[in-house]
Structures are given as structure tokens and as C-alpha cells.
Protein backbone atom coordinates (compact mmCIF):
# COMPACT_ATOMS: atom_id res chain seq x y z
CA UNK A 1 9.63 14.08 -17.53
CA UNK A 2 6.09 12.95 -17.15
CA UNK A 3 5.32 9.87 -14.87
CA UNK A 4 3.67 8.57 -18.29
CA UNK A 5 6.33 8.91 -20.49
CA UNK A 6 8.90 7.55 -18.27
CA UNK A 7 7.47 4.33 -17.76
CA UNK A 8 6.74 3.97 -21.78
CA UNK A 9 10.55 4.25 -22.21
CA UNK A 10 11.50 2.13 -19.21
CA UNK A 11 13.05 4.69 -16.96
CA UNK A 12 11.52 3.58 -13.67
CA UNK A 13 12.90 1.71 -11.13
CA UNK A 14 11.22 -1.63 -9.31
CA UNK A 15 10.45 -0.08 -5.96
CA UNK A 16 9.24 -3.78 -5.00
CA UNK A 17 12.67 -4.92 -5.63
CA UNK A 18 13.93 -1.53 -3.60
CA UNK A 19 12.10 -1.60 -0.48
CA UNK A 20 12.63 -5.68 -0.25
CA UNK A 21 16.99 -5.36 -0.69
CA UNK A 22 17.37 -2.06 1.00
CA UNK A 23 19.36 -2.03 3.62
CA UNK A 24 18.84 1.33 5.19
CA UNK A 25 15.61 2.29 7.45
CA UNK A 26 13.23 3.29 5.40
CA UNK A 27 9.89 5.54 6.47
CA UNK A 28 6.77 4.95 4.97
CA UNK A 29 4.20 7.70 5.12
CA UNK A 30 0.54 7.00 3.29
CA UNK A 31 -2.22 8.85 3.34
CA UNK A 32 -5.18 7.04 4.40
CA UNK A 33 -7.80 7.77 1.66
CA UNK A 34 -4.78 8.05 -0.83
CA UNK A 35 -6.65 7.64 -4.76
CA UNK A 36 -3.05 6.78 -6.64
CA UNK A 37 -1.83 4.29 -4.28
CA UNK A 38 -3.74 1.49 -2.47
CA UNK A 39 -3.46 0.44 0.99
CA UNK A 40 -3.62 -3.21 0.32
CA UNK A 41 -0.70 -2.73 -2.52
CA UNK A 42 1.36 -1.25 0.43
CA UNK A 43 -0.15 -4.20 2.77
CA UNK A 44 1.39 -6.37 0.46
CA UNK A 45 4.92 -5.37 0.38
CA UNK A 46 7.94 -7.29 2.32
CA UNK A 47 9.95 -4.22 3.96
CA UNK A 48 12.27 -6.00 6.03
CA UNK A 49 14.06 -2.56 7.51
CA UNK A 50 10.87 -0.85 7.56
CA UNK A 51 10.94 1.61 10.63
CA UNK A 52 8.64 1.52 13.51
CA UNK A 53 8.05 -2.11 11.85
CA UNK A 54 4.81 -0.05 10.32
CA UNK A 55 3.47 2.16 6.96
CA UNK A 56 2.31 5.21 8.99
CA UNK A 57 -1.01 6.19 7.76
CA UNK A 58 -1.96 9.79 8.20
CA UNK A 59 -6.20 9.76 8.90
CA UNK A 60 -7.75 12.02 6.23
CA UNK A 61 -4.81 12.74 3.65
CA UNK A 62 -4.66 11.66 0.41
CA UNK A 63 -1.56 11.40 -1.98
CA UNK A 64 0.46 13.61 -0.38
CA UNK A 65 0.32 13.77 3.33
CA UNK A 66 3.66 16.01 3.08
CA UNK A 67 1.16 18.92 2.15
CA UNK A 68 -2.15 18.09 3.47
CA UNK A 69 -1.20 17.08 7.01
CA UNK A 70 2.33 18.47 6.93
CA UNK A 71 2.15 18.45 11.23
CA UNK A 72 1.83 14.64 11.23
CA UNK A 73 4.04 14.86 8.39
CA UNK A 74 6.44 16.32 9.50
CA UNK A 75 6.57 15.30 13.60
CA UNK A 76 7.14 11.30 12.39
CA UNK A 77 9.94 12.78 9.60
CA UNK A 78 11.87 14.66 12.85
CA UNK A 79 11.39 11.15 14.61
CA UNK A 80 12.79 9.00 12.16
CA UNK A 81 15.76 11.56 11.32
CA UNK A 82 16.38 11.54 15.22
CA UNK A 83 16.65 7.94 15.49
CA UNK A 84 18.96 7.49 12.61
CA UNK A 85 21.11 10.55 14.09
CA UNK A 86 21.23 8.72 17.27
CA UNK A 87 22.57 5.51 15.85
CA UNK A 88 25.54 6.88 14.34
């Protein structure tokens, strides 16, 4: 389904709402000169379990960070994944 047509019929969920009442760690990564998403939307946000108590912004990435600095990416993914291992 297209983002478009999703949110015309409703099916999207409030990720304010989400990242406020979850209560899990949750990891963050933005890509600094993102186009779609804004750094001060994400400055905005209460994330009470975010990890590292910080959005990790990747220098030079846009949108997806996953692809175009997939290193960075992927080093503070095997971080976070660590941690949460080593809670349990």
C-alpha cells in the first residue's frame, strides 16, 4: 500500500502517541540532511525510553541512513541489540 493511500483511509498509526507510551528502548537513527523528516519535528518529541538518552544523527545521510551510511548504521544497531541482550 502506498504511504498516500494509507493515510487517506486512516491506516496509520500515531507514532507521537508510540514513542511517548512505549515502554521498550527504542533507537532512533536520522539522517542529518534527511528531506522527509525534520530535525526539529524529531527535536520535539518526548521519548522517555529513548536509548543513549539521544536521536543519533548520521553526518551526511539523508532518509535512509540504513543504506547510505550502513557502517554507522549498522555499528550503533549491534550496540543497541548488545545492550538489550545484556539486560536479559
Amino acid at each position: 500500500m502506498y504511504i498516500g493511500a494509507s493515510i487517506q483511509a486512516g491506516a496509520y498509526s500515531d507514532e507521537v502517541k508510540i514513542v511517548d507510551e512505549i515502554d521498550k528502548p527504542l533507537l532512533i537513527v536520522h539522517g542529518e540532511q534527511d528531506q522527509l523528516v525534520k530535525n526539529q519535528y524529531i527535536d520535539k518529541l518526548r521519548i522517555p525510553r529513548l536509548w543513549g538518552r539521544q536521536v543519533h544523527i548520521v553526518s551526511g545521510a539523508g532518509h535512509a541512513p540504513q543504506w547510505e551510511a550502513c557502517e554507522v548504521f549498522n555499528r550503533l544497531l549491534s550496540q543497541f541489540a548488545s545492550e538489550l541482550a545484556s539486560i536479559r
